[in-house]
Protein backbone atom coordinates (compact mmCIF):
# COMPACT_ATOMS: atom_id res chain seq x y z
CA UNK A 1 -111.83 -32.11 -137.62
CA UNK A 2 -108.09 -33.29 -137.71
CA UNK A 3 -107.24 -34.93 -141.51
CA UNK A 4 -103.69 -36.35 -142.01
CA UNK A 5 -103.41 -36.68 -145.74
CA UNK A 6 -100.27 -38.66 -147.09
CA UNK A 7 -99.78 -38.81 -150.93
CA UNK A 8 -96.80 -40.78 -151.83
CA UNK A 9 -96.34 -40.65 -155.29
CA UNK A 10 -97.15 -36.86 -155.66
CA UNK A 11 -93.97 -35.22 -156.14
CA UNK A 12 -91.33 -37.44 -154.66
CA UNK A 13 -94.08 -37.94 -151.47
CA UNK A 14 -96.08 -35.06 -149.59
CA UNK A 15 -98.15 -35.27 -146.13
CA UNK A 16 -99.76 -32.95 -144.65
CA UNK A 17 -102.10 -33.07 -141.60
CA UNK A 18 -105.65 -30.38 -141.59
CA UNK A 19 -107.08 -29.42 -138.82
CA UNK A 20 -110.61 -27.39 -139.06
CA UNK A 21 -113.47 -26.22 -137.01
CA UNK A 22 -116.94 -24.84 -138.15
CA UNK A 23 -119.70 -24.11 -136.51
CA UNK A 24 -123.43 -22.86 -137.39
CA UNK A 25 -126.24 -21.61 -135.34
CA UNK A 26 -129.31 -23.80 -133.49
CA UNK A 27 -128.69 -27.13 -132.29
CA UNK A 28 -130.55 -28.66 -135.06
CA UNK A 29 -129.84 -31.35 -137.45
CA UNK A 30 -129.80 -29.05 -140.09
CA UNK A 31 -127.20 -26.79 -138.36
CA UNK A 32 -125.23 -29.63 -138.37
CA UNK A 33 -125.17 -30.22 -142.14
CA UNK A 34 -124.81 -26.79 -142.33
CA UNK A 35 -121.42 -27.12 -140.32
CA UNK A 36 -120.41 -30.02 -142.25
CA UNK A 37 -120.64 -28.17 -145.47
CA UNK A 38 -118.56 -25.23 -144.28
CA UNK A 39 -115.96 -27.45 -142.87
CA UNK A 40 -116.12 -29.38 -146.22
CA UNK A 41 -114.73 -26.10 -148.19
CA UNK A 42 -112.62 -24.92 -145.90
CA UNK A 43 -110.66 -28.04 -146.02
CA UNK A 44 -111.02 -28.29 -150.14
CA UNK A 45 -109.89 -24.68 -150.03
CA UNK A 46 -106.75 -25.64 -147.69
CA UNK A 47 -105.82 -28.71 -149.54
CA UNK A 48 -106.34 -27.08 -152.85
CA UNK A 49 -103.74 -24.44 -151.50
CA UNK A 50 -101.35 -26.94 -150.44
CA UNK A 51 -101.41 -28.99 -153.62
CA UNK A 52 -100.27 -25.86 -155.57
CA UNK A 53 -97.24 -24.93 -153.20
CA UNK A 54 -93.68 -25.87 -155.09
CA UNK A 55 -91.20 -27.65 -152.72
């Protein structure tokens, strides 16, 4: 997954562009969600991360 995020009020303006890959085992719909879900905190944990850096 490849997320550009641009917040231009935050700070005097930020951006910032994510990429991510997961990946879980089975080729199953449920691995899928699975995969989603770890990609989904990996990118809240990046972004969270980047928020709190000072510029």
């Amino acid at each position: 997954m490849l997320a550009h995020i641009c917040l231009l009020t935050y700070q005097g303006g930020r951006a910032v562009t994510l990429a991510a890959q997961a990946s879980y085992p089975d080729a199953t719909e449920a691995s899928v969600y699975q995969a989603a879900r770890i990609l989904q905190r990996r990118l809240d944990d990046a972004f969270g991360r980047w928020l709190r850096i000072e510029h």
